[in-house]
PDB file of N, CA and C in Angstrom:
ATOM      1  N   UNK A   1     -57.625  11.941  69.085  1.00  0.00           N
ATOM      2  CA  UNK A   1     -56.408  11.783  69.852  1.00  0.00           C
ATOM      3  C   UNK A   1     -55.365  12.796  69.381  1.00  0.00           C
ATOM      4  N   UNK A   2     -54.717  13.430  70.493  1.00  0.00           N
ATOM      5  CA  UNK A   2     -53.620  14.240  69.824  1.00  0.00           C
ATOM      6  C   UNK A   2     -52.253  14.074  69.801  1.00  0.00           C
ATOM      7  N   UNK A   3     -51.894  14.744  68.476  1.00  0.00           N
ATOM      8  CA  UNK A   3     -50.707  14.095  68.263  1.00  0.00           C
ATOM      9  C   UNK A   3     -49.361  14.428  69.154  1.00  0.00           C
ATOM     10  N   UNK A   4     -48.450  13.626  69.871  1.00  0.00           N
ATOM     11  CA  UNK A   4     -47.785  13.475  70.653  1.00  0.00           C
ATOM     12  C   UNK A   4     -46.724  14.601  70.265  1.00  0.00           C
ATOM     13  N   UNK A   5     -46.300  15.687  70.711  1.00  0.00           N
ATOM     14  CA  UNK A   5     -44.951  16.745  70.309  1.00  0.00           C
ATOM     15  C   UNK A   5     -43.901  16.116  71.243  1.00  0.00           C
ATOM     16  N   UNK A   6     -42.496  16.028  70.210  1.00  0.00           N
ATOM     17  CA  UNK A   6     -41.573  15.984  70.394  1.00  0.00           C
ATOM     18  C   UNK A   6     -40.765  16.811  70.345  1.00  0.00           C
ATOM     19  N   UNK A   7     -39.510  16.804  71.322  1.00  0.00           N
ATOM     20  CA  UNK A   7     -38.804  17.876  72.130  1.00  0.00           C
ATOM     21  C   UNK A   7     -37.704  17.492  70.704  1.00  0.00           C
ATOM     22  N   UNK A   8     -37.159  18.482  70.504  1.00  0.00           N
ATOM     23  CA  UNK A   8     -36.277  18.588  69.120  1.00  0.00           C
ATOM     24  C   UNK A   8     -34.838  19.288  69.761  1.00  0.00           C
ATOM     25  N   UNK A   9     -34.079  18.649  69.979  1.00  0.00           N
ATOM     26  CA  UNK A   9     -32.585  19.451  70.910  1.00  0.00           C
ATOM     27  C   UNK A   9     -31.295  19.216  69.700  1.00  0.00           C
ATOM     28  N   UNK A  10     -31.224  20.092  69.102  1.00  0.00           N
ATOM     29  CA  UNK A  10     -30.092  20.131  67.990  1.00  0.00           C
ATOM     30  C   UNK A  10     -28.714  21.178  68.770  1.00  0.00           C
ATOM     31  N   UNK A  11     -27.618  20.293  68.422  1.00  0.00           N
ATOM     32  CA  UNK A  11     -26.359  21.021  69.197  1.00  0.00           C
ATOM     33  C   UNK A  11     -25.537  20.976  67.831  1.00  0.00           C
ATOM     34  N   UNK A  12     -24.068  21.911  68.041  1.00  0.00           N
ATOM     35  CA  UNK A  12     -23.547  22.518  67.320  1.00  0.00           C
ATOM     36  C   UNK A  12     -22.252  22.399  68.404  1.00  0.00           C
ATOM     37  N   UNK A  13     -21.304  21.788  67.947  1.00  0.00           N
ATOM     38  CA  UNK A  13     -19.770  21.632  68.754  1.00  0.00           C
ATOM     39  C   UNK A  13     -18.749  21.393  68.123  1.00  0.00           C
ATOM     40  N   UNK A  14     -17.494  22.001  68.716  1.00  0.00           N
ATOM     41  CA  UNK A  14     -16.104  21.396  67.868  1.00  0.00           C
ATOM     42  C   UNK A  14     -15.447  20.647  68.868  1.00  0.00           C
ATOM     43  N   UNK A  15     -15.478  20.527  69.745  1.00  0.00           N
ATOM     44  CA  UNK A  15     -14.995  20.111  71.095  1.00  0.00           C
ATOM     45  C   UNK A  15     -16.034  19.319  71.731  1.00  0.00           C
ATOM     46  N   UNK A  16     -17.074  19.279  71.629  1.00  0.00           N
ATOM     47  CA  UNK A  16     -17.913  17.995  72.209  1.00  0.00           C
ATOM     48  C   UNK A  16     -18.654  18.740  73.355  1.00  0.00           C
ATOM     49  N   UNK A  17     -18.200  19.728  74.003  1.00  0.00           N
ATOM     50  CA  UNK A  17     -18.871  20.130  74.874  1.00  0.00           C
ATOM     51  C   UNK A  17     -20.337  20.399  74.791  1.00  0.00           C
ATOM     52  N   UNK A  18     -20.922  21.030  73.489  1.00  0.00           N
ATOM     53  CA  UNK A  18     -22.598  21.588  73.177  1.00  0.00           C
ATOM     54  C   UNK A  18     -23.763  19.656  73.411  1.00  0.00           C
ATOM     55  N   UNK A  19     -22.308  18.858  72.391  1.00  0.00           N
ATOM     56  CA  UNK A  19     -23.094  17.348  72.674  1.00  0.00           C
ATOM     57  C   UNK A  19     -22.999  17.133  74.262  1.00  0.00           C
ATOM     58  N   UNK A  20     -22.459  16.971  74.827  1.00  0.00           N
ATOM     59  CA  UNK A  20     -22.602  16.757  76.548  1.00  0.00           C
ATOM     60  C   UNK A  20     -23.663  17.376  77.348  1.00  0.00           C
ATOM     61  N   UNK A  21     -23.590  18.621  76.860  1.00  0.00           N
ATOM     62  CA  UNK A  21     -25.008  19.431  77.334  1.00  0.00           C
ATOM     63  C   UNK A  21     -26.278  19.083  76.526  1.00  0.00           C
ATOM     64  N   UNK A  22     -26.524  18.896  75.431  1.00  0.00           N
ATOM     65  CA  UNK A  22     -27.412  18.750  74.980  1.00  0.00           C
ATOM     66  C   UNK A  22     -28.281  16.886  75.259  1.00  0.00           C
ATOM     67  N   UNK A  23     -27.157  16.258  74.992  1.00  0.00           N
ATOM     68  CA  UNK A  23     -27.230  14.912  75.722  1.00  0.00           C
ATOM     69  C   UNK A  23     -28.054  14.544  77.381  1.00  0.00           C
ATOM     70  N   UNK A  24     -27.157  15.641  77.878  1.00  0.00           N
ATOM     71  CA  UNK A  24     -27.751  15.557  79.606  1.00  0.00           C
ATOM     72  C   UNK A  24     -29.419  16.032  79.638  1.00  0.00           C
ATOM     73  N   UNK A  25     -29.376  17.366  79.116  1.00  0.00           N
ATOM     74  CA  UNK A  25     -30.809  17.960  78.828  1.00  0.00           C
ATOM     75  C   UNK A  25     -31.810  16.870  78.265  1.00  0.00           C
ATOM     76  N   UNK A  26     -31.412  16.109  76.813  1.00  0.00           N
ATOM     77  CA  UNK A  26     -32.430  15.190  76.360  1.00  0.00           C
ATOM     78  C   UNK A  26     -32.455  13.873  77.542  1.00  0.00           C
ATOM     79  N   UNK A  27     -31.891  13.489  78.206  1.00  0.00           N
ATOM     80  CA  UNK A  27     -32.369  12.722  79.559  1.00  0.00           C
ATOM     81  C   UNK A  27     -32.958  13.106  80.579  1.00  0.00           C
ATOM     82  N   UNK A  28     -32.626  14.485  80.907  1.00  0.00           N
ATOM     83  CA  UNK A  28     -33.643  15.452  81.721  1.00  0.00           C
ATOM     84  C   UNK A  28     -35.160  15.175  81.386  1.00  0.00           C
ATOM     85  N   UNK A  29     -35.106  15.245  79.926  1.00  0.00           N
ATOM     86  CA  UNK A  29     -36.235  15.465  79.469  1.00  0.00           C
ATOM     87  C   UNK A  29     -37.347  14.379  79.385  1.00  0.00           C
ATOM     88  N   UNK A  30     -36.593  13.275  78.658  1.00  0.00           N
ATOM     89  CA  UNK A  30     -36.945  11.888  79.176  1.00  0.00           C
ATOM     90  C   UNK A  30     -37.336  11.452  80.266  1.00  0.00           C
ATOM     91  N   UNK A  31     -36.477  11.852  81.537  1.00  0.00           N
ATOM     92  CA  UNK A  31     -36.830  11.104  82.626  1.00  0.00           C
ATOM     93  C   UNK A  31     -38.152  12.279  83.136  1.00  0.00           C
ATOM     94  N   UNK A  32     -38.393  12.979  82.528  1.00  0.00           N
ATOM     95  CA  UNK A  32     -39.253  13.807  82.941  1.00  0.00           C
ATOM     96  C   UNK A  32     -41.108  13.466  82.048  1.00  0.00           C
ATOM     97  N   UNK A  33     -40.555  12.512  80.960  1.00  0.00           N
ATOM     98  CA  UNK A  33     -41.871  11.994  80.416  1.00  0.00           C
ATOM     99  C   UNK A  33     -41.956  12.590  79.411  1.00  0.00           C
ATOM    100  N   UNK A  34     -41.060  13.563  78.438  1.00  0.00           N
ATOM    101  CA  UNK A  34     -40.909  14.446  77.474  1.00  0.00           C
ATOM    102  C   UNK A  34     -40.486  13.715  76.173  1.00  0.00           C
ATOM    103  N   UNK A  35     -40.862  13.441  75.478  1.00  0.00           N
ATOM    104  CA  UNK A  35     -40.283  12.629  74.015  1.00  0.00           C
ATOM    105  C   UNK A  35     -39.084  13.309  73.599  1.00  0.00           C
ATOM    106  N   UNK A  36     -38.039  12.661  73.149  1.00  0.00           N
ATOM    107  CA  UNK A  36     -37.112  13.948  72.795  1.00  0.00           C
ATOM    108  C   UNK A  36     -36.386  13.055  71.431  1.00  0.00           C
ATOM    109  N   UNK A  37     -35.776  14.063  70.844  1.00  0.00           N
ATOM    110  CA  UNK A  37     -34.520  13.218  69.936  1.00  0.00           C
ATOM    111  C   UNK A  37     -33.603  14.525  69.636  1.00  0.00           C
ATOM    112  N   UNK A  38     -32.171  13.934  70.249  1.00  0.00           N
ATOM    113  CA  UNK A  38     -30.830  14.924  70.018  1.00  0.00           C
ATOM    114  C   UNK A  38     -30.131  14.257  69.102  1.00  0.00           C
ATOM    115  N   UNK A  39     -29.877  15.276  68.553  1.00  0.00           N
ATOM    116  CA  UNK A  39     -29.105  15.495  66.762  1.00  0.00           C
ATOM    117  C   UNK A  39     -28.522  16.482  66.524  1.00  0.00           C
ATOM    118  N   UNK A  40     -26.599  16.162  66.020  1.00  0.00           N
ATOM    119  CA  UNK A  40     -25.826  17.642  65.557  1.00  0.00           C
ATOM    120  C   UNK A  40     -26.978  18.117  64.608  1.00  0.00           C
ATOM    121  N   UNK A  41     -26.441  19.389  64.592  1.00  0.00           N
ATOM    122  CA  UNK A  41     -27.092  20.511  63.344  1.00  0.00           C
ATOM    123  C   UNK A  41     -26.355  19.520  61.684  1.00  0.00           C
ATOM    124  N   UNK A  42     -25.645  19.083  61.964  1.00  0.00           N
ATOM    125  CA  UNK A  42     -25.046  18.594  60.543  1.00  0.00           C
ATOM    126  C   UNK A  42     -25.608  17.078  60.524  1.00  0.00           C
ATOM    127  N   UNK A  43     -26.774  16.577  61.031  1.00  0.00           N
ATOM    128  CA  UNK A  43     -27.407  15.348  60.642  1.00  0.00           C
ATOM    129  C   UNK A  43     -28.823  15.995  60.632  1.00  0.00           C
ATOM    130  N   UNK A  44     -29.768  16.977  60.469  1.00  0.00           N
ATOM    131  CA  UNK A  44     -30.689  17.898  60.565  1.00  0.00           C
ATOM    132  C   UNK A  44     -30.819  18.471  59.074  1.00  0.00           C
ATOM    133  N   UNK A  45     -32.027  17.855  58.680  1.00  0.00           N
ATOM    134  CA  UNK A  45     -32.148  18.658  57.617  1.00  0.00           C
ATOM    135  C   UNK A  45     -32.937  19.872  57.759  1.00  0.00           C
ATOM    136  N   UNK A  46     -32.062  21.058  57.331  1.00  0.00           N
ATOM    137  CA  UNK A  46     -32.616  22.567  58.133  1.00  0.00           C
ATOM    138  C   UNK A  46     -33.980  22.654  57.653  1.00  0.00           C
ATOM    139  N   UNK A  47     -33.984  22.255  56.050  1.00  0.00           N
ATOM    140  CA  UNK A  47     -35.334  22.539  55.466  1.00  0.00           C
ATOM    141  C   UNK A  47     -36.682  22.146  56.035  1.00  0.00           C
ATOM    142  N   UNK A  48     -36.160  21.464  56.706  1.00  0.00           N
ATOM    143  CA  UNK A  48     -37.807  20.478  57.978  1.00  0.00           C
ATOM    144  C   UNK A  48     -38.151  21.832  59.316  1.00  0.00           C
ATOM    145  N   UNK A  49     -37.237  22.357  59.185  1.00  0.00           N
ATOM    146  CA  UNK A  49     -36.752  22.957  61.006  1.00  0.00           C
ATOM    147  C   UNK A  49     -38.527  23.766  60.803  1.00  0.00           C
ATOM    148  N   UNK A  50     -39.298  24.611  59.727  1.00  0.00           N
ATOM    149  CA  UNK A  50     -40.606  24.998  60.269  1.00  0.00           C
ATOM    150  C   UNK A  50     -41.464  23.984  60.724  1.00  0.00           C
ATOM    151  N   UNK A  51     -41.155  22.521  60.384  1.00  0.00           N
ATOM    152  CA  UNK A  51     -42.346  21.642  60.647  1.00  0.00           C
ATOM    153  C   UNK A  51     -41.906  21.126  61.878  1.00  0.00           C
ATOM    154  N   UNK A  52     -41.182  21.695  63.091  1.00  0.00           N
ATOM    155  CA  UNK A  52     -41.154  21.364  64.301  1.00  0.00           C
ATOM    156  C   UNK A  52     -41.524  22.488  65.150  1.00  0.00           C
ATOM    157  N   UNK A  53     -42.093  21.520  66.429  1.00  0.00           N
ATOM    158  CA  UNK A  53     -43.015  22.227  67.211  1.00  0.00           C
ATOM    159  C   UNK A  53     -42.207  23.072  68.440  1.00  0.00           C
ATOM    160  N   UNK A  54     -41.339  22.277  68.542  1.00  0.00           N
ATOM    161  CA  UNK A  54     -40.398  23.030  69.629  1.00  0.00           C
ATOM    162  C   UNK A  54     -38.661  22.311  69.812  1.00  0.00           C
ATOM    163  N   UNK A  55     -37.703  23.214  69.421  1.00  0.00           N
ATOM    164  CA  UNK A  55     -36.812  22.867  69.506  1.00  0.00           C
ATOM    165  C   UNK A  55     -35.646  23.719  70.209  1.00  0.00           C
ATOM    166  N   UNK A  56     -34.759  23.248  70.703  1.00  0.00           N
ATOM    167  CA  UNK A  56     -33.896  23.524  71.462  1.00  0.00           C
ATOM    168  C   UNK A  56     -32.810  23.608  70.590  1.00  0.00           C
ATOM    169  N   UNK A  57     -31.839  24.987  70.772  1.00  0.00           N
ATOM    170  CA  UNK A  57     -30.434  24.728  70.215  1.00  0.00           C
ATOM    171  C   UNK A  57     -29.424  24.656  71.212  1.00  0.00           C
ATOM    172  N   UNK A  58     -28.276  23.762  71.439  1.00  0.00           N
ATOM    173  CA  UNK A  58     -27.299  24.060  72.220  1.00  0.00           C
ATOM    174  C   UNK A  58     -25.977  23.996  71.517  1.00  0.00           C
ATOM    175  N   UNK A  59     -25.647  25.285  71.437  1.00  0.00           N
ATOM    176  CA  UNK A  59     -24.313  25.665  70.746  1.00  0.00           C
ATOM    177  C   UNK A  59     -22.682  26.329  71.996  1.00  0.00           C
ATOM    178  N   UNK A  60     -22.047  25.385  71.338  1.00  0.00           N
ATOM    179  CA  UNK A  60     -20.786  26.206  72.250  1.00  0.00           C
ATOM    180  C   UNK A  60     -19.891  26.673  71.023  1.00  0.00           C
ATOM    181  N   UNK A  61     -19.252  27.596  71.684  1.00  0.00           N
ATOM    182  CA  UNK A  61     -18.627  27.804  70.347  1.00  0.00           C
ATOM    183  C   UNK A  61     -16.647  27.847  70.370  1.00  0.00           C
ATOM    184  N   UNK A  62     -15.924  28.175  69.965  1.00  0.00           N
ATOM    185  CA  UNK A  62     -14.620  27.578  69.502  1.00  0.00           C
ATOM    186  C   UNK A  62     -13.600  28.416  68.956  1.00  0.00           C
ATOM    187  N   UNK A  63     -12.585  28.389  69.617  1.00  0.00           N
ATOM    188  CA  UNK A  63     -11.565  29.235  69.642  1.00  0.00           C
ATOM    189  C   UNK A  63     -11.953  30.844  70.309  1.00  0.00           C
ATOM    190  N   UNK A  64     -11.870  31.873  69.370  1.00  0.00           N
ATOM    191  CA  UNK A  64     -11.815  33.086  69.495  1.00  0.00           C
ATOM    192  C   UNK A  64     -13.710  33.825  69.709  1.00  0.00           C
ATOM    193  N   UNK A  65     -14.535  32.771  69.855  1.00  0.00           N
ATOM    194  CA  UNK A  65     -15.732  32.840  70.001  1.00  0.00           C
ATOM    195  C   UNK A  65     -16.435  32.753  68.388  1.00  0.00           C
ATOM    196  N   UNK A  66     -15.354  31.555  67.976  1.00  0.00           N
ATOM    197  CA  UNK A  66     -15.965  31.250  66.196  1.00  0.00           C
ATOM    198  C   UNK A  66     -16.715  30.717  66.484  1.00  0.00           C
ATOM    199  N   UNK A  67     -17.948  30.304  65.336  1.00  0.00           N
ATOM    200  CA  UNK A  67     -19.170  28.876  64.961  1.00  0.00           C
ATOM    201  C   UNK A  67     -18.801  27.927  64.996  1.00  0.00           C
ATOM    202  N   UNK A  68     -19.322  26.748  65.674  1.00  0.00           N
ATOM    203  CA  UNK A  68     -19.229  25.609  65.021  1.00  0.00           C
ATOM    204  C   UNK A  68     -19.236  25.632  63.725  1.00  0.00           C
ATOM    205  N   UNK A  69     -18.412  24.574  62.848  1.00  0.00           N
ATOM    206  CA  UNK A  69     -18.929  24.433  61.486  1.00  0.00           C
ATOM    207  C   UNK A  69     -20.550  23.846  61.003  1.00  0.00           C
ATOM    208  N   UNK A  70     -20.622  22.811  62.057  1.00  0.00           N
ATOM    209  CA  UNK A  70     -21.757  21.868  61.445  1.00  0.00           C
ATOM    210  C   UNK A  70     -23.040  23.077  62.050  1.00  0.00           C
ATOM    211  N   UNK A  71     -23.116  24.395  62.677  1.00  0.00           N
ATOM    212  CA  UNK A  71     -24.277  25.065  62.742  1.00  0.00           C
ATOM    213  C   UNK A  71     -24.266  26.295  61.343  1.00  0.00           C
ATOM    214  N   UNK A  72     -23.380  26.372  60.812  1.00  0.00           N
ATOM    215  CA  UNK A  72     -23.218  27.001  59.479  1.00  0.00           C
ATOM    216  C   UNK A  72     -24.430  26.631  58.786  1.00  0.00           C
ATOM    217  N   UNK A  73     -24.953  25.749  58.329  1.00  0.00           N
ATOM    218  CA  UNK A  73     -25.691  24.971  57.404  1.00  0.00           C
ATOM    219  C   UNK A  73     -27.013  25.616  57.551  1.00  0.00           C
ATOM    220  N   UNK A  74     -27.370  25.102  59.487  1.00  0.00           N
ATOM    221  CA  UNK A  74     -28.274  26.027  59.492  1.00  0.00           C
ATOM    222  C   UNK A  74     -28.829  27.287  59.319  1.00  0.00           C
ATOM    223  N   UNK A  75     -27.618  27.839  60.158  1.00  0.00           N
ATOM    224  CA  UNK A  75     -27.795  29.695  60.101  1.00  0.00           C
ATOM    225  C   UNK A  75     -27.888  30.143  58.636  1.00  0.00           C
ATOM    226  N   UNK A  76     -27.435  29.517  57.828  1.00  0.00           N
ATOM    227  CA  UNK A  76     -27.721  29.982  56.534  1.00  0.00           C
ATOM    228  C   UNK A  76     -29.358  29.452  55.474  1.00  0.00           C
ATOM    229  N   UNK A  77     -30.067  28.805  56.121  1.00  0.00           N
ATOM    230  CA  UNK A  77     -31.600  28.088  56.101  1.00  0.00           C
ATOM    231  C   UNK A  77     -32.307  29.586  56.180  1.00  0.00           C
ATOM    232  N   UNK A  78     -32.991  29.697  54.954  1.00  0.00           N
ATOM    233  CA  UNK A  78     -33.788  30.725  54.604  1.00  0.00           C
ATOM    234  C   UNK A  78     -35.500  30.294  54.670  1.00  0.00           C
TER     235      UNK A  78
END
């Protein structure tokens, strides 16, 4: 039997907007029969991120076209 892949949708927001999109997408995905689980980048432990099969980032970004803070953590995952 093979093992079931889950849709991995990690967002990055200061304003909430990346969660709204990323939110809508993981119900897309769902209602589409897709396993999913959405999670900020700052509840994600980056160190796992090679042992996933497919993941989605949705980032907006803030003010002057700065980072989110909580995607910092990642981008810096070596």
């Amino acid at each position: 039997m093979e093992e079931e892949v889950k849709l991995l949708i990690l967002y990055a927001s200061q304003t909430g907007n990346a969660l709204d999109a990323a939110e809508r997408l993981g119900r897309e995905a769902e209602r589409r029969g897709c396993p999913v689980t959405v999670l900020s980048t700052d509840e994600f432990d980056a160190g796992s991120l090679p042992n996933e099969k497919i993941v989605v980032f949705v980032v907006s970004t803030t003010g002057q076209g700065d980072t989110p803070d909580s995607l910092k953590v990642v981008c810096l995952f070596k």
